[in-house]
Protein backbone atom coordinates (compact mmCIF):
# COMPACT_ATOMS: atom_id res chain seq x y z
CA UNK A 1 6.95 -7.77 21.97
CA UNK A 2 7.50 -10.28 19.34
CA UNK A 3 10.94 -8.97 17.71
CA UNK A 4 12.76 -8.28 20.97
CA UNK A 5 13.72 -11.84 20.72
CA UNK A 6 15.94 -11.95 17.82
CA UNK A 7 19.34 -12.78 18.06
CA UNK A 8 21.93 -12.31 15.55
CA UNK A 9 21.90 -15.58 14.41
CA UNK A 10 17.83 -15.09 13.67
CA UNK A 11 18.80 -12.18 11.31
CA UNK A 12 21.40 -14.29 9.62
CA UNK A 13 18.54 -16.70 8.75
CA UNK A 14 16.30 -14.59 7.38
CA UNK A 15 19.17 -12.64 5.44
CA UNK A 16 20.03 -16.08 4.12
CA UNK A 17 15.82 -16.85 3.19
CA UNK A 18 15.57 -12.74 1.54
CA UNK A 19 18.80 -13.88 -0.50
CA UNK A 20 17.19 -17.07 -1.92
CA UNK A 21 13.91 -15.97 -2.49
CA UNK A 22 15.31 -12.47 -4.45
CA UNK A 23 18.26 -13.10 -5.49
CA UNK A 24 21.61 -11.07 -4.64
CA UNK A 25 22.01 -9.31 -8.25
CA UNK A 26 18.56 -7.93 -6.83
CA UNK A 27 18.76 -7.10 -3.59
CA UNK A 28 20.93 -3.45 -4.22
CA UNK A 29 18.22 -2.54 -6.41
CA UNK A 30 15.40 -3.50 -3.52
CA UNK A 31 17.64 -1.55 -0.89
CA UNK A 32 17.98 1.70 -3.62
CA UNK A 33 14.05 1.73 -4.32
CA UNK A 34 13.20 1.50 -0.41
CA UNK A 35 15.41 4.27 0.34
CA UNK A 36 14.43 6.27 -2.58
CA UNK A 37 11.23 5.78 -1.12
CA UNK A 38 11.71 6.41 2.34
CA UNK A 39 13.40 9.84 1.02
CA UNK A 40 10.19 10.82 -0.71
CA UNK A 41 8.09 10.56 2.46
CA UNK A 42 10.10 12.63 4.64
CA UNK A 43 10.11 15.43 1.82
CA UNK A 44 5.71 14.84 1.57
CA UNK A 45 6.10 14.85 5.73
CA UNK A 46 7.98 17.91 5.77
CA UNK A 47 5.80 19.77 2.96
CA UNK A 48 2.88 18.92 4.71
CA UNK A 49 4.43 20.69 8.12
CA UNK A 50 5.23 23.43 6.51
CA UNK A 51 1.47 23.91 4.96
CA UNK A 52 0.22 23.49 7.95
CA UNK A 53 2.13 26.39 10.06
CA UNK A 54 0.95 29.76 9.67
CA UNK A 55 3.40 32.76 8.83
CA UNK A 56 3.18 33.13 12.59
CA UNK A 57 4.30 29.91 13.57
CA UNK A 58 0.81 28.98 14.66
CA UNK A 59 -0.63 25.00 13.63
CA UNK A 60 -3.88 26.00 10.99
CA UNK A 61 -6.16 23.88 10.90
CA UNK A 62 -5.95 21.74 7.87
CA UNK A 63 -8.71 19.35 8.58
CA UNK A 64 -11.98 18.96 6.02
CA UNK A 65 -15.10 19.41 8.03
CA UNK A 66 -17.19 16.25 7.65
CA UNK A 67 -20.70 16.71 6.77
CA UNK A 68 -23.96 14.42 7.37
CA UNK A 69 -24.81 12.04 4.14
CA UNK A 70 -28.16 12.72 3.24
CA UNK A 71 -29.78 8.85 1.75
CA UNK A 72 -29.71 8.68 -1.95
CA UNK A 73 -33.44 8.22 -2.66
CA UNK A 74 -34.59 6.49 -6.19
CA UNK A 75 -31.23 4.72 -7.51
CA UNK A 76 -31.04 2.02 -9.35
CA UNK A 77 -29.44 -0.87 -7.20
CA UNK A 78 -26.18 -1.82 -8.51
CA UNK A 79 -26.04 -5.27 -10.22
CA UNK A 80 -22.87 -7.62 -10.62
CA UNK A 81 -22.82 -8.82 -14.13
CA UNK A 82 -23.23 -12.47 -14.25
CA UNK A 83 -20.37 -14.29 -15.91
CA UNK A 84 -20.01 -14.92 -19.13
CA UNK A 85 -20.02 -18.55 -20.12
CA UNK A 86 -18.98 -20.09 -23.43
CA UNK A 87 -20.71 -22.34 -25.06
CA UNK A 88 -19.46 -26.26 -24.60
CA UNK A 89 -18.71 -26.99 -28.79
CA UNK A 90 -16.70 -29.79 -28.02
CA UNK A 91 -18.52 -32.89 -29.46
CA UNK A 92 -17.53 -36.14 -27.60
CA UNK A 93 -18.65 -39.32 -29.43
CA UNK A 94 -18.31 -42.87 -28.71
């Protein structure tokens, strides 16, 4: 693995690099957002677990069945606009 090489010295360098590229007055808000984030998934995570057991304790199946796409006869391919150009009204004389 990659990562299993860094040293603490490594992590100070790349510390220093996320400092100068964000900024430290925005760094707390970075670290609030992520973890704010982080929070949200574990609650979607756990709602989802709990949707999926049954009143018995039993895992439901949850999935959508997949169905066969039948061909879409008769439609109209679809066309990328071209792009608009502007008229050159710059006269150049000499």
């Amino acid at each position: 693995m990659m990562l299993g090489n860094l040293t603490g010295l490594h992590l100070l360098i790349i510390l220093g690099i996320v400092v100068l590229l964000f900024g430290a007055t925005k760094l707390p808000a970075l670290a609030k957002g992520l973890g704010q984030s982080i929070n949200i998934f574990k609650k979607e995570m756990d709602s989802d677990d709990k949707k999926a057991k049954g009143s018995d304790g039993t895992v439901q199946n949850t999935a959508v069945p997949t169905t066969t796409a039948e061909p879409v006869v008769n439609q109209a391919p679809v066309v990328n606009p071209a792009p608009s150009v502007q008229p050159n009204t710059d006269v150049h004389t000499k």
